[in-house]
C-alpha atoms as a PDB file:
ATOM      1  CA  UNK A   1    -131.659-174.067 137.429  1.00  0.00           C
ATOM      2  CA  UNK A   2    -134.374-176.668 136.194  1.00  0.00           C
ATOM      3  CA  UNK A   3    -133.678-179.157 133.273  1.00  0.00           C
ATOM      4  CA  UNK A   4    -137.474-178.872 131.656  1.00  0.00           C
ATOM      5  CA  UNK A   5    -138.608-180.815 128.957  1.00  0.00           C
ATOM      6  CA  UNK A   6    -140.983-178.769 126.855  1.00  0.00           C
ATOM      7  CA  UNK A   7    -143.248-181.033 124.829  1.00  0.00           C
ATOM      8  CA  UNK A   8    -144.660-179.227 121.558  1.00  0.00           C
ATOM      9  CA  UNK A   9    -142.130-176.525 121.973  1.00  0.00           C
ATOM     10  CA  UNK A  10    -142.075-175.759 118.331  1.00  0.00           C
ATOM     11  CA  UNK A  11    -145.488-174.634 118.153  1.00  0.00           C
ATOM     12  CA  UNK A  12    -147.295-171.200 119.108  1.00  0.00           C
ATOM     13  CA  UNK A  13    -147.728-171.461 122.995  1.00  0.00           C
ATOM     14  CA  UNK A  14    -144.480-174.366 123.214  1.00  0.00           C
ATOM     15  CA  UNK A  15    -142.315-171.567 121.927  1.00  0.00           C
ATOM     16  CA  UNK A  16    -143.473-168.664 124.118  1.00  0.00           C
ATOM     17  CA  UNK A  17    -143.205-170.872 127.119  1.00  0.00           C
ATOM     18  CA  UNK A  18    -140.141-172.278 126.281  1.00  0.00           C
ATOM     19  CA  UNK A  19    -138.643-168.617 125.813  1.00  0.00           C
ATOM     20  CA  UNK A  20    -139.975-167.685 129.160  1.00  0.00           C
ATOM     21  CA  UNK A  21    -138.131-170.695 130.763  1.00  0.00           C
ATOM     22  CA  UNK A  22    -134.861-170.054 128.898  1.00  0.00           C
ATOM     23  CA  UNK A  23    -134.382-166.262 129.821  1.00  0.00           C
ATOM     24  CA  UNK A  24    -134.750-166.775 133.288  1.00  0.00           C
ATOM     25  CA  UNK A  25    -131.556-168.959 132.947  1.00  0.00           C
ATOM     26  CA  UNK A  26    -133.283-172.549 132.933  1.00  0.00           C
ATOM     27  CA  UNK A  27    -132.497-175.503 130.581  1.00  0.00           C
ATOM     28  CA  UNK A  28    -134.787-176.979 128.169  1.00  0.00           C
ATOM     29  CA  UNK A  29    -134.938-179.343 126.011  1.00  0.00           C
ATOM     30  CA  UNK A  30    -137.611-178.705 123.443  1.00  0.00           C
ATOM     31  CA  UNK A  31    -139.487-182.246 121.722  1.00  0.00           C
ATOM     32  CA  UNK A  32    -141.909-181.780 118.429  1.00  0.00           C
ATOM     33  CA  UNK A  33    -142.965-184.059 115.889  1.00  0.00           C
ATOM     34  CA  UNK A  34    -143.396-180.458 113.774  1.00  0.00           C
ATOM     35  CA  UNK A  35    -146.427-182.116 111.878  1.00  0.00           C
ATOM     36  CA  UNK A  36    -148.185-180.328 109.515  1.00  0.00           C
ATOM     37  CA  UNK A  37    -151.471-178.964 111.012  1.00  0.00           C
ATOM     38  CA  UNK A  38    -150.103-175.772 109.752  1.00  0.00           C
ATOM     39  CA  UNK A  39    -147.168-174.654 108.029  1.00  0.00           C
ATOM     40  CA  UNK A  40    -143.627-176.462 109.451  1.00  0.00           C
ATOM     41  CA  UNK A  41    -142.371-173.666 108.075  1.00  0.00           C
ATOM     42  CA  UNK A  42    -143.575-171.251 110.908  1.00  0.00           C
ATOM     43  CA  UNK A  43    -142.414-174.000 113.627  1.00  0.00           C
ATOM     44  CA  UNK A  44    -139.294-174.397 112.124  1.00  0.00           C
ATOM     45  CA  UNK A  45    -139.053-170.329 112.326  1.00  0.00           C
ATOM     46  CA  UNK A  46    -140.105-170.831 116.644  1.00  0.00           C
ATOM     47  CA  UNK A  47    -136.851-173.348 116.921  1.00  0.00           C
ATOM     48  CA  UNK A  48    -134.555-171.340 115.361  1.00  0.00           C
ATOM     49  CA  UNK A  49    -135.664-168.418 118.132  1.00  0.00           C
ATOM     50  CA  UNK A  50    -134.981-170.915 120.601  1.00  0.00           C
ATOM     51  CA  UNK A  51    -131.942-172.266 119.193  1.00  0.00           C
ATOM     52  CA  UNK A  52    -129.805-168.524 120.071  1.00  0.00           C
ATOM     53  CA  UNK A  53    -130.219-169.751 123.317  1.00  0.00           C
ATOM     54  CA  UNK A  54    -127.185-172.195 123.806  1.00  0.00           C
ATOM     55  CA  UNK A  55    -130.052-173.373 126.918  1.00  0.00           C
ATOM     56  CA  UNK A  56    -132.110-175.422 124.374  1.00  0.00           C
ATOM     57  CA  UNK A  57    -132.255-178.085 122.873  1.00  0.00           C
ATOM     58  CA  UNK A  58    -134.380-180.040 120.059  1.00  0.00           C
ATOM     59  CA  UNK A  59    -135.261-183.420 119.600  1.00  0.00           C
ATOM     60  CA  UNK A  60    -137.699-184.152 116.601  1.00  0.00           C
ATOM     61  CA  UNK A  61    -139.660-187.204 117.429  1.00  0.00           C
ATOM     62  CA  UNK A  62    -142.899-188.497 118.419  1.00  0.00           C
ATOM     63  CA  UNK A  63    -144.432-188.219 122.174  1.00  0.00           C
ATOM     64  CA  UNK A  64    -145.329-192.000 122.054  1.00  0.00           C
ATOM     65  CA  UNK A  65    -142.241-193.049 121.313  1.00  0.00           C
ATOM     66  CA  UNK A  66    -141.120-194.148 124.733  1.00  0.00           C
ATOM     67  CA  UNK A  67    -137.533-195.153 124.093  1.00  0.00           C
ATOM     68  CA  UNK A  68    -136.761-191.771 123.052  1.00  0.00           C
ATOM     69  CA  UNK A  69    -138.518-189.726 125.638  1.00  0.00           C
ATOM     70  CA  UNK A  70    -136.439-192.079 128.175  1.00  0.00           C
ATOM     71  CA  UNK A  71    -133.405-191.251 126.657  1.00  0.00           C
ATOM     72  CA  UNK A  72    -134.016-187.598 126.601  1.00  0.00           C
ATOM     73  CA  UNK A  73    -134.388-187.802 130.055  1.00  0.00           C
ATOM     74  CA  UNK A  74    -131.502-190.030 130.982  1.00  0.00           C
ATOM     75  CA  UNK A  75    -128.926-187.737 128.761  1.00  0.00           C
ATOM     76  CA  UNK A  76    -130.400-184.715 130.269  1.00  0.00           C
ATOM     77  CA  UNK A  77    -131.668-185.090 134.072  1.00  0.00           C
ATOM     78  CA  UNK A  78    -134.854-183.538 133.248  1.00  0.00           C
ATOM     79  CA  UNK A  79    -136.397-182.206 136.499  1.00  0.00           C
ATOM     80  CA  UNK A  80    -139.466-180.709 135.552  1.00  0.00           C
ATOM     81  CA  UNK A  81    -142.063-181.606 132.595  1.00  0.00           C
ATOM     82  CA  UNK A  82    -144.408-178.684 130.393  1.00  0.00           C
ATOM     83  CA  UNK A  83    -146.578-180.867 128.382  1.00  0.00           C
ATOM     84  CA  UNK A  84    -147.904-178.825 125.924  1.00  0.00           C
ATOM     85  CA  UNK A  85    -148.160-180.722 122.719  1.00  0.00           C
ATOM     86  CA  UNK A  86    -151.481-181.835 121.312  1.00  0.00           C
ATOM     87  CA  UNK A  87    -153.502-182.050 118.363  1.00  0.00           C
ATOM     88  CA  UNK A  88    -155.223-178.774 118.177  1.00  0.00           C
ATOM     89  CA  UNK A  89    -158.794-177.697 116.671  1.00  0.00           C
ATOM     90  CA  UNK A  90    -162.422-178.742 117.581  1.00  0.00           C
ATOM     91  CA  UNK A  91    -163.579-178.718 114.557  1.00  0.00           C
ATOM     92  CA  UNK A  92    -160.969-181.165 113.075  1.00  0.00           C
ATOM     93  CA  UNK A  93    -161.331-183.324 115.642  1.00  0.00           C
ATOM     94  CA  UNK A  94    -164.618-184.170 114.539  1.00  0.00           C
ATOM     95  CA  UNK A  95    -163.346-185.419 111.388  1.00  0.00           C
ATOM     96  CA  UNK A  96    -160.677-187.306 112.994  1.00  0.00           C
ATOM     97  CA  UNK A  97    -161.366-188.423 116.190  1.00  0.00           C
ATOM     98  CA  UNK A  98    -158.898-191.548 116.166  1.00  0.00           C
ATOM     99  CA  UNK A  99    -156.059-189.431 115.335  1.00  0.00           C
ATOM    100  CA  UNK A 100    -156.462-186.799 118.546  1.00  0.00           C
ATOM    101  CA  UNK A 101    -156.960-189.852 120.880  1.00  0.00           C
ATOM    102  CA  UNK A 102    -153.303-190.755 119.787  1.00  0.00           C
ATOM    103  CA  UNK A 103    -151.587-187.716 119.995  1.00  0.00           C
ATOM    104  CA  UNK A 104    -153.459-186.389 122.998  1.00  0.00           C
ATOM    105  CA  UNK A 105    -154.328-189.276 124.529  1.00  0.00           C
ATOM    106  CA  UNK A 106    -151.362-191.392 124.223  1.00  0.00           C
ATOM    107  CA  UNK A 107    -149.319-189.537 123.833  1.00  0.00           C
ATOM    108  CA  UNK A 108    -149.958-188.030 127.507  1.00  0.00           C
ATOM    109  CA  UNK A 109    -149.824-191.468 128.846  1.00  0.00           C
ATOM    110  CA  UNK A 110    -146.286-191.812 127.958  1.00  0.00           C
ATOM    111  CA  UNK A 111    -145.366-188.476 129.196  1.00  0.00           C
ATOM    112  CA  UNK A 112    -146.464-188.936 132.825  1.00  0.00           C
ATOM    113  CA  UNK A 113    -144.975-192.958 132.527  1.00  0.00           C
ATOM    114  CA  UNK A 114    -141.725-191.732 131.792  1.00  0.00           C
ATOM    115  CA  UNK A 115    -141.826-188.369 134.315  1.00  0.00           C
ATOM    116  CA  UNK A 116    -143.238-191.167 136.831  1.00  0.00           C
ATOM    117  CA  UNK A 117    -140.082-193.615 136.313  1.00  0.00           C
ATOM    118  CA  UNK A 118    -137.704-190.622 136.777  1.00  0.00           C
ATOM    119  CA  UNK A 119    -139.511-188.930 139.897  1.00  0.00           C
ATOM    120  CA  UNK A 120    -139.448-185.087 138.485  1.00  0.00           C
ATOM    121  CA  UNK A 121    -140.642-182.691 140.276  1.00  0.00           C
ATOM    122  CA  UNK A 122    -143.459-181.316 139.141  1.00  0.00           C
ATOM    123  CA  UNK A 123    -145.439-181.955 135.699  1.00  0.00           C
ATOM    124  CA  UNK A 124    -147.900-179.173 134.201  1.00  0.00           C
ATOM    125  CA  UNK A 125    -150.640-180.632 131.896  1.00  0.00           C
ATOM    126  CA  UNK A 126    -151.799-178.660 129.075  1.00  0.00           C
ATOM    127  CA  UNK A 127    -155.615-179.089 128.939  1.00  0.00           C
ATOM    128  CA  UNK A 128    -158.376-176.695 126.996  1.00  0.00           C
ATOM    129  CA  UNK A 129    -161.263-174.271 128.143  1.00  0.00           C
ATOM    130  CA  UNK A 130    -163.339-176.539 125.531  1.00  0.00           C
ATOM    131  CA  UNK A 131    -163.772-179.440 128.457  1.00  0.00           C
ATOM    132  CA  UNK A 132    -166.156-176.904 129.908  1.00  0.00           C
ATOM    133  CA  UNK A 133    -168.734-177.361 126.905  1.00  0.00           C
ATOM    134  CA  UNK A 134    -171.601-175.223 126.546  1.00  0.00           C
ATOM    135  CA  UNK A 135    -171.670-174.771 130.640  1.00  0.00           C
ATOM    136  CA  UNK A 136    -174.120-172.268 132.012  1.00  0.00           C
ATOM    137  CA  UNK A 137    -172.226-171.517 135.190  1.00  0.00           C
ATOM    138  CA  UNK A 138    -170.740-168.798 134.091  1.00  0.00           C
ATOM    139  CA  UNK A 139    -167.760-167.592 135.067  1.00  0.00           C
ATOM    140  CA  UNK A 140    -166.027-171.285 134.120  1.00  0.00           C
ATOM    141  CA  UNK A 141    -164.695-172.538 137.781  1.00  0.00           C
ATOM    142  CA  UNK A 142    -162.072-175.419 137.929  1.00  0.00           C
ATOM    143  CA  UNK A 143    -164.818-177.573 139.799  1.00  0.00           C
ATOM    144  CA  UNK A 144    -167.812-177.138 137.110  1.00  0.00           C
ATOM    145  CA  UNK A 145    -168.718-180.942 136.843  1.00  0.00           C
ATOM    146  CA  UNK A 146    -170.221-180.019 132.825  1.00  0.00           C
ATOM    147  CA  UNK A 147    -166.306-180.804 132.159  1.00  0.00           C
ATOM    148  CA  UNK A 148    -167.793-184.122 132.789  1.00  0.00           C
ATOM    149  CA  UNK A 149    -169.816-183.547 129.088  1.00  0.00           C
ATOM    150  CA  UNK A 150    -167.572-182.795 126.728  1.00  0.00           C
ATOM    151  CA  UNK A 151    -169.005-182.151 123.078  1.00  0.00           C
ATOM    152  CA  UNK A 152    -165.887-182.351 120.657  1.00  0.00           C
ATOM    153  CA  UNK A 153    -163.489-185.093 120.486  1.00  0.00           C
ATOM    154  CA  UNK A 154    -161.010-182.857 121.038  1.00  0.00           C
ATOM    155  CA  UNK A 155    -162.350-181.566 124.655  1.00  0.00           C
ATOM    156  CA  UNK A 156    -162.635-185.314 125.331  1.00  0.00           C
ATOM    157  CA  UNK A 157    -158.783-186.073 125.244  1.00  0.00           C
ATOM    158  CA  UNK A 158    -158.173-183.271 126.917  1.00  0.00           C
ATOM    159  CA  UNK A 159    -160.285-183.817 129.356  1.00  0.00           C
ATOM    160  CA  UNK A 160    -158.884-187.581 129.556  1.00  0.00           C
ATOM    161  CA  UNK A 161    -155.184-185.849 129.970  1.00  0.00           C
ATOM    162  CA  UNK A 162    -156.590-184.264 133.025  1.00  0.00           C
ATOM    163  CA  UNK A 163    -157.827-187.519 134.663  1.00  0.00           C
ATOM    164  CA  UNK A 164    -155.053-189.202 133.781  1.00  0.00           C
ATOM    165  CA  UNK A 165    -152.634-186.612 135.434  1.00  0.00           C
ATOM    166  CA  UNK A 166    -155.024-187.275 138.808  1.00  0.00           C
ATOM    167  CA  UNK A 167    -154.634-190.787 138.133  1.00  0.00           C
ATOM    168  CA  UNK A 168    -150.898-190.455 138.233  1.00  0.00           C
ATOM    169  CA  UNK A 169    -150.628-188.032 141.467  1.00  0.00           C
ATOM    170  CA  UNK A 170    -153.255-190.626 143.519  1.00  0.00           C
ATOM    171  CA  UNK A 171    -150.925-193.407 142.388  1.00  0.00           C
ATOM    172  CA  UNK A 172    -147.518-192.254 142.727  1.00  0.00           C
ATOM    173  CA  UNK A 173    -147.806-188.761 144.722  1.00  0.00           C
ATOM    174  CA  UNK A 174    -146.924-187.335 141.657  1.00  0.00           C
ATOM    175  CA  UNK A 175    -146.936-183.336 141.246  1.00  0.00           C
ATOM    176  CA  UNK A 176    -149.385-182.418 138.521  1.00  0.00           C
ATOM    177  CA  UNK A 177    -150.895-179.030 137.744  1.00  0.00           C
ATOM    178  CA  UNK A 178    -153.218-179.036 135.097  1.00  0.00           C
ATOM    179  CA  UNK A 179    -153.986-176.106 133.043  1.00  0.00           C
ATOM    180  CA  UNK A 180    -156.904-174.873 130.812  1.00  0.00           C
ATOM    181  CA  UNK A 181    -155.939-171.985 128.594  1.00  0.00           C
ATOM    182  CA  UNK A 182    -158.373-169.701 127.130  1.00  0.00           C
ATOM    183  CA  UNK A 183    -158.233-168.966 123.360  1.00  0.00           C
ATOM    184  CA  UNK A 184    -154.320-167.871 123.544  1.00  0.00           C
ATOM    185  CA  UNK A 185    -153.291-165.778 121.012  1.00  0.00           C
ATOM    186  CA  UNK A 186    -150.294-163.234 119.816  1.00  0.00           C
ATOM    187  CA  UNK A 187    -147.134-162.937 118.392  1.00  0.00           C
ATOM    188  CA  UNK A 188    -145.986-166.252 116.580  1.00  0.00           C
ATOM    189  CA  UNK A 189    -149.945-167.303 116.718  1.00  0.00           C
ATOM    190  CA  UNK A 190    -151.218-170.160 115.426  1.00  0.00           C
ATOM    191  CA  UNK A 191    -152.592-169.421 111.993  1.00  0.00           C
ATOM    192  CA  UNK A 192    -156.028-171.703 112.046  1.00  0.00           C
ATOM    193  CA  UNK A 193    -157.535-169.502 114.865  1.00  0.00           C
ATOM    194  CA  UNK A 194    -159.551-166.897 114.248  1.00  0.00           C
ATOM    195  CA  UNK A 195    -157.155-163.786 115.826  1.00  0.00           C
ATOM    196  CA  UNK A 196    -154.544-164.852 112.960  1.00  0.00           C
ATOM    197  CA  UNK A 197    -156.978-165.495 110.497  1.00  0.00           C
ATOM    198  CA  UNK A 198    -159.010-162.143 110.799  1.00  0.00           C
ATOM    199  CA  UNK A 199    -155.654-160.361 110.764  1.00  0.00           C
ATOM    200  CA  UNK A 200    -154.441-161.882 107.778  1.00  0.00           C
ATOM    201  CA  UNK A 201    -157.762-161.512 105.759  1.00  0.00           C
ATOM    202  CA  UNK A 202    -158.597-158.295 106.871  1.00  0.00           C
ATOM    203  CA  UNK A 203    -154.859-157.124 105.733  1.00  0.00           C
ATOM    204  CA  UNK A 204    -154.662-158.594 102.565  1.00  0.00           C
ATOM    205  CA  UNK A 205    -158.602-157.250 101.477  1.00  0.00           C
ATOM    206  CA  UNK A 206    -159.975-161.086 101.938  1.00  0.00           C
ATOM    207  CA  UNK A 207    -163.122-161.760 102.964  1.00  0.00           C
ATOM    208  CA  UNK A 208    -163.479-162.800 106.673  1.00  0.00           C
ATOM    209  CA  UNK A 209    -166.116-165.886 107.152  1.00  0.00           C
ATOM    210  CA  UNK A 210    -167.890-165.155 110.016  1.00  0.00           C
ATOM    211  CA  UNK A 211    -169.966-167.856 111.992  1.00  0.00           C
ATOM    212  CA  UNK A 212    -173.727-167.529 113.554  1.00  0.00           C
ATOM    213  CA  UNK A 213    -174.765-163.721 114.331  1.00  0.00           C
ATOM    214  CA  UNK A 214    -171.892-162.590 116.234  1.00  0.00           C
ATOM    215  CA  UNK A 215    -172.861-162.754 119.839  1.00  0.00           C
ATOM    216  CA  UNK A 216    -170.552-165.395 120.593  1.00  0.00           C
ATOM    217  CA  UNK A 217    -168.007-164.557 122.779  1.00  0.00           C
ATOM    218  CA  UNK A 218    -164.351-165.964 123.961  1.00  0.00           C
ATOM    219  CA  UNK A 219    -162.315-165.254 126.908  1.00  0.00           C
ATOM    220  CA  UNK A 220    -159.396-164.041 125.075  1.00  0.00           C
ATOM    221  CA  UNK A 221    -155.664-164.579 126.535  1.00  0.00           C
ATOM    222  CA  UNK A 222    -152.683-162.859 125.554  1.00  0.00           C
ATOM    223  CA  UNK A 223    -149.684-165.240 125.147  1.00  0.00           C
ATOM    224  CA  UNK A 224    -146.879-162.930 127.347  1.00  0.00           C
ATOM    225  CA  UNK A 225    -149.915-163.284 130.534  1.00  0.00           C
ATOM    226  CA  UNK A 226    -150.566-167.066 129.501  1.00  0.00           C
ATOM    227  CA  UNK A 227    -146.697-167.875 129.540  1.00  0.00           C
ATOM    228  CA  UNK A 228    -146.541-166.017 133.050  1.00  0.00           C
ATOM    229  CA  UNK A 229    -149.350-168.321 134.360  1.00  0.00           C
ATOM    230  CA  UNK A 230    -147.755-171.125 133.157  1.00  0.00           C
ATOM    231  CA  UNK A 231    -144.269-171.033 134.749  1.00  0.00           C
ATOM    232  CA  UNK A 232    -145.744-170.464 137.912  1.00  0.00           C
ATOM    233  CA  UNK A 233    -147.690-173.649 137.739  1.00  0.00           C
ATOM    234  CA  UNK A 234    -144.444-175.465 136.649  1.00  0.00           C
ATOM    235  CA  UNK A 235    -142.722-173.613 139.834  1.00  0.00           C
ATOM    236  CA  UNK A 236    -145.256-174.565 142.152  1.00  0.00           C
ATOM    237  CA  UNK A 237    -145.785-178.460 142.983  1.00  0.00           C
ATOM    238  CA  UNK A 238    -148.834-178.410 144.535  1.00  0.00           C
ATOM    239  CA  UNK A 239    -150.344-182.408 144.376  1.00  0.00           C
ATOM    240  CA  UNK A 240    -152.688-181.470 141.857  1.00  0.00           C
ATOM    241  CA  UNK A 241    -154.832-178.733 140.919  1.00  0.00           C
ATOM    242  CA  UNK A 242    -156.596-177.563 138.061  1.00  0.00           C
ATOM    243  CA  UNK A 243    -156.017-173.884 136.805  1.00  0.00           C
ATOM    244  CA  UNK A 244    -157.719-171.554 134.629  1.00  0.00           C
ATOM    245  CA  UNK A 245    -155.377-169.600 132.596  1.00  0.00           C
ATOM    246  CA  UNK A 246    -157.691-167.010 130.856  1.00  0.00           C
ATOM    247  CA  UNK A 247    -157.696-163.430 130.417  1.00  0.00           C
ATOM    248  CA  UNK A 248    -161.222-163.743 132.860  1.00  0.00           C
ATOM    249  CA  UNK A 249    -162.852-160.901 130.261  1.00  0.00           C
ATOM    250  CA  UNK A 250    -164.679-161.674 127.102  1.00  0.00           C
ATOM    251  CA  UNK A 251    -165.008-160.425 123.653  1.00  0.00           C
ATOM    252  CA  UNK A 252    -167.841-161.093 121.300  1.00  0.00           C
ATOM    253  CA  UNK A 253    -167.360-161.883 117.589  1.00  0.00           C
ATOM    254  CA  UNK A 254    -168.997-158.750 116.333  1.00  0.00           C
ATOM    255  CA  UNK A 255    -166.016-156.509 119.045  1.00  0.00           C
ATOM    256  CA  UNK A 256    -163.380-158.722 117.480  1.00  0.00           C
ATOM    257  CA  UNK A 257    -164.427-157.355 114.013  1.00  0.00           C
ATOM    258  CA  UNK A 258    -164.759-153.961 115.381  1.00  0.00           C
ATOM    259  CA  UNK A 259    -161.155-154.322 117.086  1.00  0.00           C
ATOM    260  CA  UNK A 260    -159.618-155.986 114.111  1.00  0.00           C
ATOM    261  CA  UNK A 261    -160.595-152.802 111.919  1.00  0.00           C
ATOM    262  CA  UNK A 262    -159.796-150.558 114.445  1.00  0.00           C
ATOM    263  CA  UNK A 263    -156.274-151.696 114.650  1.00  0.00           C
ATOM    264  CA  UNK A 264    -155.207-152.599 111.217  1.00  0.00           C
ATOM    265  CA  UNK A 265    -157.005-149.964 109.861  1.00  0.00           C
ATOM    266  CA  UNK A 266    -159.028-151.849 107.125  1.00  0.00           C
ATOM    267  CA  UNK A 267    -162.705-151.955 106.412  1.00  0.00           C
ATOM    268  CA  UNK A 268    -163.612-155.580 106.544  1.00  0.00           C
ATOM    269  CA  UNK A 269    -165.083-157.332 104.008  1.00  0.00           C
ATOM    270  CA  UNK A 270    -167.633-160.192 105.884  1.00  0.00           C
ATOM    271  CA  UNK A 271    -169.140-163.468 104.668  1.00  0.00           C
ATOM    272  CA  UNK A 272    -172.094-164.506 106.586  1.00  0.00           C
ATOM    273  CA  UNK A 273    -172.194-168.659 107.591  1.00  0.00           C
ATOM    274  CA  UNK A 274    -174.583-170.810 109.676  1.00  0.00           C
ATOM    275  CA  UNK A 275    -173.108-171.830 113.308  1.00  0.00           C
ATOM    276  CA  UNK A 276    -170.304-174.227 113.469  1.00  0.00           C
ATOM    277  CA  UNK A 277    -171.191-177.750 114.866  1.00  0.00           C
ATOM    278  CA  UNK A 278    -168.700-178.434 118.122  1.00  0.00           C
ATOM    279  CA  UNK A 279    -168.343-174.518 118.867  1.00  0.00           C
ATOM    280  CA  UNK A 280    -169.513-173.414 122.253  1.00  0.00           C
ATOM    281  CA  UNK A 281    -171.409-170.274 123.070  1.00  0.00           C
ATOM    282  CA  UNK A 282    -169.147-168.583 125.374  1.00  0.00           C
ATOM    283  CA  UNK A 283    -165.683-169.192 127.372  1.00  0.00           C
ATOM    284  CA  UNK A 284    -165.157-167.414 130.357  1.00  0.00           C
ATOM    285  CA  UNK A 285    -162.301-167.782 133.028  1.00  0.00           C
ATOM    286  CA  UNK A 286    -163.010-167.798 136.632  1.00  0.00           C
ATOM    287  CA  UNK A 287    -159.264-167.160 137.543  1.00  0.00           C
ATOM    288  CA  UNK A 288    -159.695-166.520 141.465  1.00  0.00           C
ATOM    289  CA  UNK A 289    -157.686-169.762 142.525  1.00  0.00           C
ATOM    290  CA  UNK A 290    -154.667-169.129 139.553  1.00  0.00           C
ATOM    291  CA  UNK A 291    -154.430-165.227 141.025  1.00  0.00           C
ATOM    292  CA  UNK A 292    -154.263-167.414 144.792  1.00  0.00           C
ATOM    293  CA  UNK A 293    -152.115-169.849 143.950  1.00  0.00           C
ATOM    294  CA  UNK A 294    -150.366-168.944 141.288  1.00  0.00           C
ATOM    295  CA  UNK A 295    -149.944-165.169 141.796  1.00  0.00           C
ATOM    296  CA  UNK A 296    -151.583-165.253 137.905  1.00  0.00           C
ATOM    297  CA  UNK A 297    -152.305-161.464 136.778  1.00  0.00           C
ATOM    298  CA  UNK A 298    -153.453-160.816 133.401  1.00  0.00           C
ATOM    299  CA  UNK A 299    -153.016-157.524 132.150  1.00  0.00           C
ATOM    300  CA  UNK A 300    -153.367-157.158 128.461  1.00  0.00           C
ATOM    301  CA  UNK A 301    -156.193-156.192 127.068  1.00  0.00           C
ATOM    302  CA  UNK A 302    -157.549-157.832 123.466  1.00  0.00           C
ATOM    303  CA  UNK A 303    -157.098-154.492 122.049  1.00  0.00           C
ATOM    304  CA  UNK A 304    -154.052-153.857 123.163  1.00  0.00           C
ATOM    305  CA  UNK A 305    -153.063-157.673 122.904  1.00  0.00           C
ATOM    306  CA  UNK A 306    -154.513-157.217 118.738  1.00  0.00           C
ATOM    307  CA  UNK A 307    -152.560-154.217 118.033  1.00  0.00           C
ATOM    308  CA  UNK A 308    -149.524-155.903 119.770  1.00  0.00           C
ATOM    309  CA  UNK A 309    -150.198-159.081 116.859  1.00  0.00           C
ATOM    310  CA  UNK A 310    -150.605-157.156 114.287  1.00  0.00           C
ATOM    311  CA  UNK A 311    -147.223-154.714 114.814  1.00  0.00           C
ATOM    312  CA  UNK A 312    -145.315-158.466 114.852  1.00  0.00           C
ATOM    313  CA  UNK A 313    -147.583-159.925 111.926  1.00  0.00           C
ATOM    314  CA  UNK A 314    -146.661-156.999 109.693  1.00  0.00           C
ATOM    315  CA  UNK A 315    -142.782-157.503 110.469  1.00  0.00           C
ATOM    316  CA  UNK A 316    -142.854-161.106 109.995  1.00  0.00           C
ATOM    317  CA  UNK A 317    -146.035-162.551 107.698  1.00  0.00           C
END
């Protein structure tokens, strides 16, 4: 059984992961400063999921606060580290750019200082697709040096939490996967992206802003095949490596609408906008080493994935 500390295990992909973890019989203890990017209410909801399982446990509290992460892992033998909690959003980051380099940046730092001081066994880094920019090698491979570019503030810590994870394994022989996810969405979704959005607009008769023309288009990952992906990186110690977690498949804006109709039923009601500064053209997942390495296997499609959301946001929003 591993003792895993799940950082931002209240949130959307936290949760999921955490669940995963828990009902294979591991322990975890689950750390979130619940802040409110969105609604606490709906993280609140995650940790009382996780709280039937007598497995889990929460501490509310801040990633940079050292003293406490130390504790957590003295009282609990943690053997194995998920670092999933960040500051999410490119566009936000923008605004606030000191703000992400604190909770993504340092707060990182302190992760891999303490998981360095108590020699666990393997660490898994949550980074983002957005380090790969507007990159014209497409399909997005781990080794794509445009990660070296990143155009948000927000790909820039992440991209920092992936150096400093290399920094960590070079110094210390420290096992650290890193992990780029791929617009994750689903059940328990976060509510600022667009999946969640379009689902809750287009079922309450709201208008749906859409950005640019349409032809943009996003590599799409269902949470249940993310989650999969995910374990098996914190299973595997492997030095380090970089992963792509996507669904390797992409969607354009306008086939979102389409699908989003499709599946809720609802003719969509759509307000036209210019581009949004920060956004990139196109994500899409070369996921060749995580189906080697990893034995990664997406199988849901965003259809199926959408129709899957919307059963759950019915029952629940």
């Amino acid at each position: 059984m591993k003792k895993v500390l799940v950082t931002g295990a209240a949130g959307f992909i936290g949760s999921h992961v955490s669940e995963a973890l828990l009902a294979r019989g591991d322990s975890v203890v689950g750390i979130d400063n619940l802040n409110d990017y969105y609604p606490v209410a709906y993280k609140n909801r995650n940790v009382d999921v996780l709280k039937k399982n007598l497995n889990f446990h929460f501490v509310h509290g801040e990633l940079e606060d050292g003293m406490l992460l130390e504790e957590i892992f003295q009282k609990h033998g943690i053997t194995h580290v998920a670092h999933l909690a960040a500051r999410a959003g490119v566009r936000p980051s923008i605004e606030d750019p000191y703000m992400y380099a604190s909770a993504n940046v340092a707060g990182t730092l302190t992760v891999l200082e303490v998981a360095r001081r108590h020699q666990v066994e393997n660490t898994v880094l949550t980074s983002s697709s957005s380090v790969y920019g507007n990159s014209t090698k497409i399909p997005f491979r781990e080794d794509d040096s445009a990660t070296d570019r990143p155009i948000s503030p927000y790909a820039a810590t992440k991209k920092a939490t992936e150096v400093m994870g290399y920094t960590y394994h070079h110094l210390y022989g420290m096992n650290v996967n890193v992990v780029r996810p791929f617009t994750v969405y689903g059940p328990r979704g976060r509510p600022d992206m667009a999946p969640w959005l379009f689902l809750a607009a287009a079922r309450n008769g709201k208008p749906i802003k859409k950005f640019g023309t349409g032809e943009t288009r996003r590599d799409y990952t269902f949470i249940r095949d993310f989650a999969q992906g995910f374990v098996s990186a914190l299973d595997r110690p492997l030095g380090y490596e970089i992963f792509n977690l996507g669904n390797s498949s992409t969607v354009s804006l306008n086939e979102v609408l389409d699908i989003i109709e499709r599946v809720t039923g609802k003719k969509l009601i759509i307000e036209q906008y210019p581009p949004q500064p920060g956004d990139v053209e196109l994500t899409n997942a070369d996921v060749s080493k995580a189906r080697g390495l990893l034995g990664y296997s997406p199988t849901t499609s965003f259809e199926q994935g959408m129709r899957e959301f919307n059963d759950w946001f019915g029952a629940n929003v």
